[in-house]
N, C-alpha and C. Protein backbone atom coordinates (compact mmCIF):
# COMPACT_ATOMS: atom_id res chain seq x y z
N UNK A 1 -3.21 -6.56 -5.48
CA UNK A 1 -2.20 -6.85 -6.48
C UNK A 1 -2.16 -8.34 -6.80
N UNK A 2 -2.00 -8.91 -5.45
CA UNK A 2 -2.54 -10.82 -6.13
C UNK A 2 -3.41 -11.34 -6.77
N UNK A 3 -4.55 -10.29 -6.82
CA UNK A 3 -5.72 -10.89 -7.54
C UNK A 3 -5.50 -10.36 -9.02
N UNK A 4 -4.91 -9.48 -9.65
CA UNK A 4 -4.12 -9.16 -10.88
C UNK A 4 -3.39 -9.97 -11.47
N UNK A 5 -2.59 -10.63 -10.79
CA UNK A 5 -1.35 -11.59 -11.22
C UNK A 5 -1.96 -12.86 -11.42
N UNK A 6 -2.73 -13.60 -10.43
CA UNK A 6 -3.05 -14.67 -10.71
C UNK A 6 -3.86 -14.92 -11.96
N UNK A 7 -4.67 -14.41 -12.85
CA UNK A 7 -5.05 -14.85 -14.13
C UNK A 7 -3.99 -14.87 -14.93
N UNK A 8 -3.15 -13.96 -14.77
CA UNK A 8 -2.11 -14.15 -15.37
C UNK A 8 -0.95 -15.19 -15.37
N UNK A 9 -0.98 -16.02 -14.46
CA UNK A 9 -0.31 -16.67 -13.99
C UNK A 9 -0.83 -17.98 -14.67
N UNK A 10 -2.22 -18.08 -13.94
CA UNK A 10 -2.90 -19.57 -14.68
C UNK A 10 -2.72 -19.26 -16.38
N UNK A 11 -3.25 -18.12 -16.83
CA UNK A 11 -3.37 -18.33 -18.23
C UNK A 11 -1.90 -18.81 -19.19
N UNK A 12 -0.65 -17.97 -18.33
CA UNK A 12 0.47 -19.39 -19.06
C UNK A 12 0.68 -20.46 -18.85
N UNK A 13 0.14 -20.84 -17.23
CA UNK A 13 0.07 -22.34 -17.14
C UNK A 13 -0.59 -23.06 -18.29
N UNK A 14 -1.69 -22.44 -18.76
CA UNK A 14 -2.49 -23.20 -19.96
C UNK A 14 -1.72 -23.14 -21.26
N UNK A 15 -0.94 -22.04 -20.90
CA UNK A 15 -0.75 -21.88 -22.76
C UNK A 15 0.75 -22.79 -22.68
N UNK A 16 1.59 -22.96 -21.49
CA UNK A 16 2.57 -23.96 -21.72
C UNK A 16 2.51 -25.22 -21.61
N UNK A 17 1.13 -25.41 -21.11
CA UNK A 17 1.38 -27.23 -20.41
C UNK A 17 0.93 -27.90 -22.06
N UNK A 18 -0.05 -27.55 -23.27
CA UNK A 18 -0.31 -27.93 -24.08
C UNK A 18 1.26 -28.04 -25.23
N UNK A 19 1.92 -27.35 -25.37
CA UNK A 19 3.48 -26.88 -25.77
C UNK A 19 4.23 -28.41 -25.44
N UNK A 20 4.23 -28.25 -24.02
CA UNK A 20 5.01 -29.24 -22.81
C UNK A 20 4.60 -30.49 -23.66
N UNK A 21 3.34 -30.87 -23.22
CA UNK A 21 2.69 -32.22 -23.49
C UNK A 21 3.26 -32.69 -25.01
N UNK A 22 2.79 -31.69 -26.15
CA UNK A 22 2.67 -31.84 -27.42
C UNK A 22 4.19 -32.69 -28.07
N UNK A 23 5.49 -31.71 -26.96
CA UNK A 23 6.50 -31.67 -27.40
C UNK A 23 6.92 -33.40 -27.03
N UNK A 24 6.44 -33.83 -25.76
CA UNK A 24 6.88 -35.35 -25.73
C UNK A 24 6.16 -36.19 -26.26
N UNK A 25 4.91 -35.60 -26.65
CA UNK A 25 4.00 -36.79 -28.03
C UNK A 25 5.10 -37.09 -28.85
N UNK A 26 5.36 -36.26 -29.48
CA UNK A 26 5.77 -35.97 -31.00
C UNK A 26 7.08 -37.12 -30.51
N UNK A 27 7.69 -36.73 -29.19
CA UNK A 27 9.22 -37.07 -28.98
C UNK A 27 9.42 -38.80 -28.82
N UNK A 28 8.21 -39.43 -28.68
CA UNK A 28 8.09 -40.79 -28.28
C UNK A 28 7.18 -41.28 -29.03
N UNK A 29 6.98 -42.16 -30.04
CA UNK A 29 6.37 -43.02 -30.75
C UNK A 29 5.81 -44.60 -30.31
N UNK A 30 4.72 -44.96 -30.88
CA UNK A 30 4.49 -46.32 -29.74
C UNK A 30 4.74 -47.21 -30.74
N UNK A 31 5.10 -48.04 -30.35
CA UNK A 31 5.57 -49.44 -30.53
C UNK A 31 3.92 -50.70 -30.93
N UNK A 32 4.27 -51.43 -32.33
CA UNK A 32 3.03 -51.96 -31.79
C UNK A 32 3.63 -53.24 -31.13
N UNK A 33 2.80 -53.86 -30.42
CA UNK A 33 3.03 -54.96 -29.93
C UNK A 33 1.79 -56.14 -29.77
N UNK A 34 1.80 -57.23 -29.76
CA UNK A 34 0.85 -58.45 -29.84
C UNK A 34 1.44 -59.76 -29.84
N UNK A 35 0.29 -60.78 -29.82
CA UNK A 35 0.63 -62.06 -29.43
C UNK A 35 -0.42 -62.79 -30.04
N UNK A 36 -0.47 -63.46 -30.99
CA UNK A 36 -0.90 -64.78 -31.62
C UNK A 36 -1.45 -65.53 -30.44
N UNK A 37 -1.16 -65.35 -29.54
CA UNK A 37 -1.74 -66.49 -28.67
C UNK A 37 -2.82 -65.64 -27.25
N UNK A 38 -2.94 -64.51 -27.60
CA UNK A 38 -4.01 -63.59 -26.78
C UNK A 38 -4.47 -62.50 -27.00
N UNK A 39 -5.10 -62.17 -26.72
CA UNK A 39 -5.56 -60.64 -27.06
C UNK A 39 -5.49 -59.48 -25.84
N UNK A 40 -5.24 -58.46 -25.96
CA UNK A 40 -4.52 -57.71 -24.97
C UNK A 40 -5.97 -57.57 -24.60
N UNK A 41 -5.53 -57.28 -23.02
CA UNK A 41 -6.31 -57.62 -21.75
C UNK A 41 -7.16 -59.10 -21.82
N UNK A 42 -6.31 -60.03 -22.32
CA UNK A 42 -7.57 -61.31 -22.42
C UNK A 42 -6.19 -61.92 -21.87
N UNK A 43 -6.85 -63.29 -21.33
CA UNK A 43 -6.14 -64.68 -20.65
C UNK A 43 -5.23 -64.74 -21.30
N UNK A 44 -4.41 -65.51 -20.84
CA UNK A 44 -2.96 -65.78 -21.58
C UNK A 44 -3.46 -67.37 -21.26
N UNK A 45 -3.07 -68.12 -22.30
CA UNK A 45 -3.67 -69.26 -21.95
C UNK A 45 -2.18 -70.05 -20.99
N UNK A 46 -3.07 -71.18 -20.51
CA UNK A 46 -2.00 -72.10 -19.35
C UNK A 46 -1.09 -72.67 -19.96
N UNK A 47 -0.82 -72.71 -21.21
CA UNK A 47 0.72 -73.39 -21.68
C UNK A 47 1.91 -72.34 -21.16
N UNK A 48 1.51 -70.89 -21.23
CA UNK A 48 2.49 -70.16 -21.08
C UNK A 48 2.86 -70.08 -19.69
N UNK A 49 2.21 -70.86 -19.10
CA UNK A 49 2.18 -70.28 -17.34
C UNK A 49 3.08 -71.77 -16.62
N UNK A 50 3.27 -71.22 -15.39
CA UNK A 50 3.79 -72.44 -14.41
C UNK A 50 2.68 -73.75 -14.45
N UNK A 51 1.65 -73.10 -14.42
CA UNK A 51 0.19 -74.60 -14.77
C UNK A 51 0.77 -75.67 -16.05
N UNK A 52 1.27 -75.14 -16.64
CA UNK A 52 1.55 -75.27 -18.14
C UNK A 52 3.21 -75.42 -18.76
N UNK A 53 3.37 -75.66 -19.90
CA UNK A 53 4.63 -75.74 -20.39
C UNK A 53 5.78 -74.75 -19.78
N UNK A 54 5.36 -73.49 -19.19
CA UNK A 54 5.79 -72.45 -18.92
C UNK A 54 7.01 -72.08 -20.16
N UNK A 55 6.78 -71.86 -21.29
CA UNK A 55 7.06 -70.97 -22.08
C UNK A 55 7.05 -69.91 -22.36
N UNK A 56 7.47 -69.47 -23.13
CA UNK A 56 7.15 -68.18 -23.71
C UNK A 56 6.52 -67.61 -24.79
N UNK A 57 5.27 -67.21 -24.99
CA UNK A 57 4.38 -67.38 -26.19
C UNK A 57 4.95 -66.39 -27.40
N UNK A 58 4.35 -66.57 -28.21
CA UNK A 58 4.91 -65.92 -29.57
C UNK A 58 4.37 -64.34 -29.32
N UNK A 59 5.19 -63.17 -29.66
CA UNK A 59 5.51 -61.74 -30.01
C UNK A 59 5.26 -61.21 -31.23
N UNK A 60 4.58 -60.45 -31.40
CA UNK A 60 4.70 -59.93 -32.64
C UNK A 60 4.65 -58.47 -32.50
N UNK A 61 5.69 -57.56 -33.81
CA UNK A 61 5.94 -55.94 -33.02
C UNK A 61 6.11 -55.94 -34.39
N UNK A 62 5.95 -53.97 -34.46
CA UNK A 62 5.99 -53.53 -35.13
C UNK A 62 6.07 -52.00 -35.19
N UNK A 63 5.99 -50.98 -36.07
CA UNK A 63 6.44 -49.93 -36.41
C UNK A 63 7.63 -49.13 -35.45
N UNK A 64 8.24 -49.92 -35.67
CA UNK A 64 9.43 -49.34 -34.89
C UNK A 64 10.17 -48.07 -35.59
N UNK A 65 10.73 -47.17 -35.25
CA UNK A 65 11.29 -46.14 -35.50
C UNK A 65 12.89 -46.09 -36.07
N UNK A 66 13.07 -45.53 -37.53
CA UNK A 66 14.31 -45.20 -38.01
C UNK A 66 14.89 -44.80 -37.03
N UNK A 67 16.24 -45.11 -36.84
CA UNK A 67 16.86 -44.92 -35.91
C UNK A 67 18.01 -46.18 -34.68
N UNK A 68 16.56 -46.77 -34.49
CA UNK A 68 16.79 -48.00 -33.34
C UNK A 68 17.75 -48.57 -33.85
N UNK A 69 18.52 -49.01 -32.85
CA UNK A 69 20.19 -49.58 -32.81
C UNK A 69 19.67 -51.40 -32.43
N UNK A 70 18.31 -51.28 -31.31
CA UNK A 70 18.13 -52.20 -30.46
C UNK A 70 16.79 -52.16 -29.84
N UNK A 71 16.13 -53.35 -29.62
CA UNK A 71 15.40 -53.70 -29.10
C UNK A 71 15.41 -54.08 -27.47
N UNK A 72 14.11 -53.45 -26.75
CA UNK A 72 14.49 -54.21 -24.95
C UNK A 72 12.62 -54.96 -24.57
N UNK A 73 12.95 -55.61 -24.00
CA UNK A 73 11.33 -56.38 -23.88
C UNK A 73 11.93 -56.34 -21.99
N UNK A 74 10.77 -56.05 -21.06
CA UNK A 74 10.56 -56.52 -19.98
C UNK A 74 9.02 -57.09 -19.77
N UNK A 75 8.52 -58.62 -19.02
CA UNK A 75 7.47 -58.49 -18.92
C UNK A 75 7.37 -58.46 -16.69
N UNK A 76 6.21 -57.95 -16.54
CA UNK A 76 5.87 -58.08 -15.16
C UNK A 76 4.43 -57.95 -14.91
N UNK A 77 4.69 -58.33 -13.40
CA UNK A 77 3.29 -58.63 -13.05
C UNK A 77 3.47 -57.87 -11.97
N UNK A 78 2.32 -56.32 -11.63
CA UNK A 78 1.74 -55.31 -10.22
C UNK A 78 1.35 -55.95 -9.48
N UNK A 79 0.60 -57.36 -9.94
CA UNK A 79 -0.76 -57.55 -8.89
C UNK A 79 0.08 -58.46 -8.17
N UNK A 80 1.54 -58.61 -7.87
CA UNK A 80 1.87 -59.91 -7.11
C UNK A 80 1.82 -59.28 -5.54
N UNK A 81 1.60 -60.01 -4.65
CA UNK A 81 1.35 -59.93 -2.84
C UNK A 81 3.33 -59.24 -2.91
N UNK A 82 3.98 -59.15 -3.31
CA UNK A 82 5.37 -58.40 -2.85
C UNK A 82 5.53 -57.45 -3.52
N UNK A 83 4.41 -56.71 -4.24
CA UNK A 83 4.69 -55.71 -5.62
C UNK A 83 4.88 -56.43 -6.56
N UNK A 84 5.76 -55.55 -7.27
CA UNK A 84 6.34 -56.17 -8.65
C UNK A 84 7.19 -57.07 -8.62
N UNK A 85 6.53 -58.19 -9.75
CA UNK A 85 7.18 -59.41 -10.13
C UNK A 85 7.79 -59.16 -11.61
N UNK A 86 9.28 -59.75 -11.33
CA UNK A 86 9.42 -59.85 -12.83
C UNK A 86 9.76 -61.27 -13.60
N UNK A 87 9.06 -61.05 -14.60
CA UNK A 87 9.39 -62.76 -15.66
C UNK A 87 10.24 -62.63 -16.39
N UNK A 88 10.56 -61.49 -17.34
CA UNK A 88 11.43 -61.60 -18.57
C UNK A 88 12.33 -60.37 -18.30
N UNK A 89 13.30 -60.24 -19.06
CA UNK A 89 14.10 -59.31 -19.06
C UNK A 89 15.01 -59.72 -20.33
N UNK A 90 14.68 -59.02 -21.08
CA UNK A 90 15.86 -59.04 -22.54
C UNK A 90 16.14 -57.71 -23.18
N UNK A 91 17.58 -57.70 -23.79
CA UNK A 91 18.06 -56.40 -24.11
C UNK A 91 18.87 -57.14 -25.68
N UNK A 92 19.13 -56.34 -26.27
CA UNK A 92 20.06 -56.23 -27.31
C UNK A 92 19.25 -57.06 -28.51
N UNK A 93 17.69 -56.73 -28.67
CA UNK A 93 16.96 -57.69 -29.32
C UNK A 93 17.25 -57.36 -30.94
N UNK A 94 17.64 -57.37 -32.36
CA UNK A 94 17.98 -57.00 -33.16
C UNK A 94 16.93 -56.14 -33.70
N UNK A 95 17.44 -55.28 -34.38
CA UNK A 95 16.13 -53.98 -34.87
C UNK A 95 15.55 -54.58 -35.76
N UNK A 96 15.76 -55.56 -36.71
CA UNK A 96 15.16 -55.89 -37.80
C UNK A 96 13.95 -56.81 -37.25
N UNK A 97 14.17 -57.26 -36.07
CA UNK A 97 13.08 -58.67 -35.80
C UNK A 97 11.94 -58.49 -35.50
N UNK A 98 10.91 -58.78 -35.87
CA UNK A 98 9.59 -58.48 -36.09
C UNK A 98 8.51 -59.45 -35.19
N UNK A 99 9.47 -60.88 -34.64
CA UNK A 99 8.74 -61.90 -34.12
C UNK A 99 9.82 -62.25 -32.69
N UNK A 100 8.99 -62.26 -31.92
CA UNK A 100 9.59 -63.29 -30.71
C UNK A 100 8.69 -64.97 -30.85
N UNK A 101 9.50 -66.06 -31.61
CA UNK A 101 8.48 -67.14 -31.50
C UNK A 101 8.37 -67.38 -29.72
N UNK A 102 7.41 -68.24 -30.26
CA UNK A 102 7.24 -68.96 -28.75
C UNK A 102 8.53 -70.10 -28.41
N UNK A 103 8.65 -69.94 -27.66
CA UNK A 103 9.79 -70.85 -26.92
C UNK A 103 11.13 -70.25 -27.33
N UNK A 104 11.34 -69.30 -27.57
CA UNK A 104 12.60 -68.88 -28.35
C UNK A 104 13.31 -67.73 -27.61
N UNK A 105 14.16 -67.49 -28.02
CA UNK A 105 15.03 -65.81 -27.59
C UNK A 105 15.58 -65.23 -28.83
N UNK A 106 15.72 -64.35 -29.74
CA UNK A 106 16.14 -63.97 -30.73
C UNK A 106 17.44 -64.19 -30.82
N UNK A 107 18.19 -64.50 -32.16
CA UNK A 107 19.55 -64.50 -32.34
C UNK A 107 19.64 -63.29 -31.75
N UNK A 108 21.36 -63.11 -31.36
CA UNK A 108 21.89 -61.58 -30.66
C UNK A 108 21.02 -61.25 -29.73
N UNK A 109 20.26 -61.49 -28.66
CA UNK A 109 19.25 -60.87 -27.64
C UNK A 109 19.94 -61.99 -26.77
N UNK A 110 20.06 -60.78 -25.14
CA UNK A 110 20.80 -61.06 -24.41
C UNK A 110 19.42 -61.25 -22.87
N UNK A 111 19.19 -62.32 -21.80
CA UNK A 111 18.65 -62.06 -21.36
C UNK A 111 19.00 -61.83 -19.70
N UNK A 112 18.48 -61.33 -18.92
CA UNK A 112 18.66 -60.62 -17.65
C UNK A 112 18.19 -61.45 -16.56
N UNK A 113 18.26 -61.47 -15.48
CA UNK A 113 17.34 -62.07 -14.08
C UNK A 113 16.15 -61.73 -14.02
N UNK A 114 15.24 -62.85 -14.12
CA UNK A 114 13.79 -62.62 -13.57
C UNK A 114 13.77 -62.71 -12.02
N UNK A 115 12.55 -62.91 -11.44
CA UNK A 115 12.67 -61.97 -10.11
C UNK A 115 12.54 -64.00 -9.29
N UNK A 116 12.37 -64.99 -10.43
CA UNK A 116 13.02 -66.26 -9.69
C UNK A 116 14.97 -66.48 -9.62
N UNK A 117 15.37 -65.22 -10.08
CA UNK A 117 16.98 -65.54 -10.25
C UNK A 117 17.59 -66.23 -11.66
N UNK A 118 16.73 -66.29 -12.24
CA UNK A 118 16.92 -67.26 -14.09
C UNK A 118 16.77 -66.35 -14.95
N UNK A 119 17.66 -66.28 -15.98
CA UNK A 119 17.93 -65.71 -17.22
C UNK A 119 17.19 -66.54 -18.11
N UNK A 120 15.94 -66.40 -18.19
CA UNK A 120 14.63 -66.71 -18.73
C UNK A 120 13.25 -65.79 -18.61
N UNK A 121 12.64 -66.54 -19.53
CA UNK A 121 11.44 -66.50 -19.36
C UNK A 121 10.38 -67.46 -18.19
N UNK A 122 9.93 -66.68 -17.14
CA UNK A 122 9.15 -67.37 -16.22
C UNK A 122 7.60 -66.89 -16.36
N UNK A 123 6.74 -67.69 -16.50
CA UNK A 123 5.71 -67.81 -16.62
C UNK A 123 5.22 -67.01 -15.51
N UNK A 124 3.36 -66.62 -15.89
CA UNK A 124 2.65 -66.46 -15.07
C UNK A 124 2.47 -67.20 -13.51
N UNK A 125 2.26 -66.54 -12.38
CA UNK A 125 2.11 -67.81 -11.66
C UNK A 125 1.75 -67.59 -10.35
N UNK A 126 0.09 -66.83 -10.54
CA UNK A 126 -0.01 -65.87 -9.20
C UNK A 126 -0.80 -66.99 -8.07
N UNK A 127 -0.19 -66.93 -7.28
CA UNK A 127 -0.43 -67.23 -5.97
C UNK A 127 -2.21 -67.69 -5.54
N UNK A 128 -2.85 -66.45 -5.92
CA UNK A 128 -4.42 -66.18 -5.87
C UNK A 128 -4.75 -65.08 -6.81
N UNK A 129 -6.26 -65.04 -7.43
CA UNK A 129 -7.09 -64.15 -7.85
C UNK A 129 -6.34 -64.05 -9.19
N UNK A 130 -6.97 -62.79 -10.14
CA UNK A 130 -6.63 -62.48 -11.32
C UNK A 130 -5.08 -61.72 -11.46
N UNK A 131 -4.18 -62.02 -12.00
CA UNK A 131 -3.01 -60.91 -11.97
C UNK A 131 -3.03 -60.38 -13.09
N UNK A 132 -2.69 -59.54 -13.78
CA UNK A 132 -2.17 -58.20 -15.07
C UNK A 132 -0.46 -58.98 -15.43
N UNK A 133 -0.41 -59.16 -16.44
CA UNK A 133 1.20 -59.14 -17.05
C UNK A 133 1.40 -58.51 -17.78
N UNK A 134 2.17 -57.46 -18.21
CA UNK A 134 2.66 -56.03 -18.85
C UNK A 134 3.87 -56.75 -19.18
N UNK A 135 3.89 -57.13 -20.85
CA UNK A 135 4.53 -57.07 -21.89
C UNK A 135 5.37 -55.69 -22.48
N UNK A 136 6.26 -55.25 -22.22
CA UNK A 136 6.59 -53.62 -22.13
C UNK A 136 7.78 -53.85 -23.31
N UNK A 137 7.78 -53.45 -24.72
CA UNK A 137 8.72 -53.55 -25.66
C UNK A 137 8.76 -52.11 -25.92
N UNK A 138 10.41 -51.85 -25.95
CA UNK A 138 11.97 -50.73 -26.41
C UNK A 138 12.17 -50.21 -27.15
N UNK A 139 11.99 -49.78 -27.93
CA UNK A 139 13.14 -49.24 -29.37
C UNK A 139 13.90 -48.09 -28.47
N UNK A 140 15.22 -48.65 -28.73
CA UNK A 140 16.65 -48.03 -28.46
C UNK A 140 17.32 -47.43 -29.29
N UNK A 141 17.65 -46.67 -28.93
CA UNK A 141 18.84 -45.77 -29.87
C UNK A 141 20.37 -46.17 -29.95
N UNK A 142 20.55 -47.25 -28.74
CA UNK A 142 21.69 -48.00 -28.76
C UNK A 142 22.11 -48.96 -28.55
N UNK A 143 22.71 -49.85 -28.63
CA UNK A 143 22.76 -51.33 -28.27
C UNK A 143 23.26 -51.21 -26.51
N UNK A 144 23.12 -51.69 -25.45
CA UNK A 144 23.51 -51.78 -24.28
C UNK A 144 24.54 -52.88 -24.02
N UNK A 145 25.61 -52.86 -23.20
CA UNK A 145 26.72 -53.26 -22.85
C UNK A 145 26.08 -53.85 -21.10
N UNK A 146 25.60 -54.94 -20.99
CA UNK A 146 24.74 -55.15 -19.81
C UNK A 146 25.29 -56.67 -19.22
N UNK A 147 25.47 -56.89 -17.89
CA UNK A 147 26.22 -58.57 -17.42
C UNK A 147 24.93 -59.22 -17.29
N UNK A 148 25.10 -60.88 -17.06
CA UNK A 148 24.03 -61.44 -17.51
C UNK A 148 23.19 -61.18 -16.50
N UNK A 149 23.98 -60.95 -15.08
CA UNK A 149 23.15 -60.65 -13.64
C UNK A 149 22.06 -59.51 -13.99
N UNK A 150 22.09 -58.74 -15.16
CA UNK A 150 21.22 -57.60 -15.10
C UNK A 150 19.84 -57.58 -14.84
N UNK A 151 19.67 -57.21 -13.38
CA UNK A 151 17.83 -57.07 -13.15
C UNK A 151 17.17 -55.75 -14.21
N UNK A 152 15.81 -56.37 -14.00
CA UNK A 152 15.15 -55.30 -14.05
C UNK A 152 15.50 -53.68 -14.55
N UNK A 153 15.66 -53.42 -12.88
CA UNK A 153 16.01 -51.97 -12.38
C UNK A 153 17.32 -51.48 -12.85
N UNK A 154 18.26 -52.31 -13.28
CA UNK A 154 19.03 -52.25 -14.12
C UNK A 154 19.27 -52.04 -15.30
N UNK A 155 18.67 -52.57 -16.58
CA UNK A 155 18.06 -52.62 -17.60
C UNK A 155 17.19 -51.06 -17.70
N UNK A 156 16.18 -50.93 -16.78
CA UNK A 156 15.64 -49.70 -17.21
C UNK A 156 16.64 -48.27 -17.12
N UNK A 157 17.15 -48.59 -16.07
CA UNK A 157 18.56 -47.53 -15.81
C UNK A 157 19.33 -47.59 -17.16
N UNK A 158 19.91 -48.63 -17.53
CA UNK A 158 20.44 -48.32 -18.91
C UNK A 158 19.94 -47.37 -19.98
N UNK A 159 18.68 -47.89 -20.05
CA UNK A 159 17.96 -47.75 -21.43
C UNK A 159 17.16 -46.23 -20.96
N UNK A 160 17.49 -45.17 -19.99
CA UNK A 160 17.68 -43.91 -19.90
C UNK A 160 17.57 -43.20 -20.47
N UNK A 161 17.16 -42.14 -21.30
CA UNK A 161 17.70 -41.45 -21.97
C UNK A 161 17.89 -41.66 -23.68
N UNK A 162 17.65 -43.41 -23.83
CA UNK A 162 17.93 -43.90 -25.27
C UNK A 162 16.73 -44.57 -25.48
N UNK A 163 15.30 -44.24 -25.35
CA UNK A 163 14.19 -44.85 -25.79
C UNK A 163 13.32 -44.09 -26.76
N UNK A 164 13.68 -44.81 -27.88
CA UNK A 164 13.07 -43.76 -28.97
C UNK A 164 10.99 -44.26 -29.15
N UNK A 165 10.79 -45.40 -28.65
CA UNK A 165 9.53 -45.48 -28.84
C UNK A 165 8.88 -46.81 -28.07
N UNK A 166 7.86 -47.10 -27.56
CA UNK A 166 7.60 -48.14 -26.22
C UNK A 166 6.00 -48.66 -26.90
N UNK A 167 5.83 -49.83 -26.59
CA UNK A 167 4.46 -50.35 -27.05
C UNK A 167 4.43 -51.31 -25.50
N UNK A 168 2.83 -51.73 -25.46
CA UNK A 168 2.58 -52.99 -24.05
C UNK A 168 1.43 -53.66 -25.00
N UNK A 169 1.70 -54.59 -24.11
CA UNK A 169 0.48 -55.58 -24.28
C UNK A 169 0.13 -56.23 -23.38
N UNK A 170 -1.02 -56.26 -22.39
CA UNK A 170 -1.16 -56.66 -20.65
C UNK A 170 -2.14 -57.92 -21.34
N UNK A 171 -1.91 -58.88 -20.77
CA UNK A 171 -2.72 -60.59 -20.97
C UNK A 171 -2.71 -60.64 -18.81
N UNK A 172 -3.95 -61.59 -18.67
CA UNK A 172 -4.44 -61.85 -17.36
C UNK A 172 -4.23 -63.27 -16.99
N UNK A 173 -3.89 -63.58 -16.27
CA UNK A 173 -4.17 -64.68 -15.70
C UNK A 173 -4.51 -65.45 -14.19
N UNK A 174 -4.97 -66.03 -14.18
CA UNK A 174 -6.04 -67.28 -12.94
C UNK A 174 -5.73 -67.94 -12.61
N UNK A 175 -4.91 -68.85 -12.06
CA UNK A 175 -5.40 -70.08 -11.52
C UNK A 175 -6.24 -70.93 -11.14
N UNK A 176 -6.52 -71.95 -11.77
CA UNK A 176 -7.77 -72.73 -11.01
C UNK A 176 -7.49 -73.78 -10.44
C-alpha cells in the first residue's frame, strides 16, 4: 500500500511547490539599486572606507513599487571574524528619492546604530583579507515609528510583514 501512495504523494509535492514559489515571485518585486562609485561585486574604492574619508558613497535606486509609504537601507558585512557587522542602518527614507548622495542622509530619513554604536554611516574596515558589503534597500508599505537606539535586528523586526520589494548591491573591500 506504501508503494501506491508515494507517487502520489511526490507528484503534489511537484505540482504545489511551483504554485508556492510562483505565488511569492509575483508577491515581492526587486528593487534596483547601484552606486556611481562601484560596480556590484567590484571594490568600493578607499574614500568610502576607514583607510579613507570614511563616507558614504553615492546610491542610486529605482523601480520601486506603487504603494511604498517608505524607504529602509541596511548595509553589512558576513565576512567580519564576529559574524555580522553592521555600518548603516536607515529607515523612513522618502518614497520619492531616487539618490542617496555621497556624504549625505536624505531629508526625513531617520538613522539607527551601526555595530560601532553611531547613528551613521561606518565605513568598510576589515581587519584582514577580502570582505563582501551588502547594500540591502526596502520599499515599505509603511513609514516606521523607530528610537534612534534602533539596531539592526530591530529595524528588520519592524519592517515584518511591510516589505513590498528589496534590491542589493555587494562592493568588496581590502586593505593594504
Amino acid at each position: 500500500m506504501g508503494n501506491r501512495i508515494m507517487p502520489w504523494l511526490l507528484a503534489g509535492l511537484f505540482m504545489a511547490t511551483p504554485a508556492a514559489i510562483g505565488k511569492e515571485a509575483r508577491t515581492m518585486s526587486e528593487l534596483q539599486l547601484s552606486s556611481p562609485a562601484f560596480a556590484h561585486e567590484g571594490a568600493i574604492p578607499a574614500r568610502f572606507t576607514c583607510d579613507g574619508q570614511d563616507i558614504n558613497p553615492s546610491l542610486t535606486f529605482g523601480n520601486i513599487p506603487a504603494g511604498t509609504k517608505s524607504l529602509a537601507l541596511i548595509v553589512d558585512d558576513p565576512d567580519a571574524p564576529v559574524g555580522m557587522w553592521v555600518h548603516w542602518v536607515m529607515w523612513n527614507i522618502p518614497p520619492e528619492t531616487r539618490e542617496i548622495r555621497e556624504n549625505s542622509v536624505p531629508a526625513g530619513a531617520l538613522q539607527g546604530l551601526n555595530d560601532w554604536k553611531k547613528n551613521r554611516y561606518g565605513g568598510p574596515c576589515p581587519p584582514s583579507g577580502t570582505h563582501r558589503y551588502f547594500f540591502k534597500l526596502y520599499a515599505l508599505d509603511s513609514k516606521l515609528t523607530l528610537a534612534p537606539a534602533t539596531t539592526k535586528t530591530a529595524l528588520e523586526r519592524a519592517m515584518t510583514g511591510h516589505i513590498l520589494a528589496r534590491g542589493e548591491l555587494m562592493g568588496t573591500y581590502r586593505r593594504h
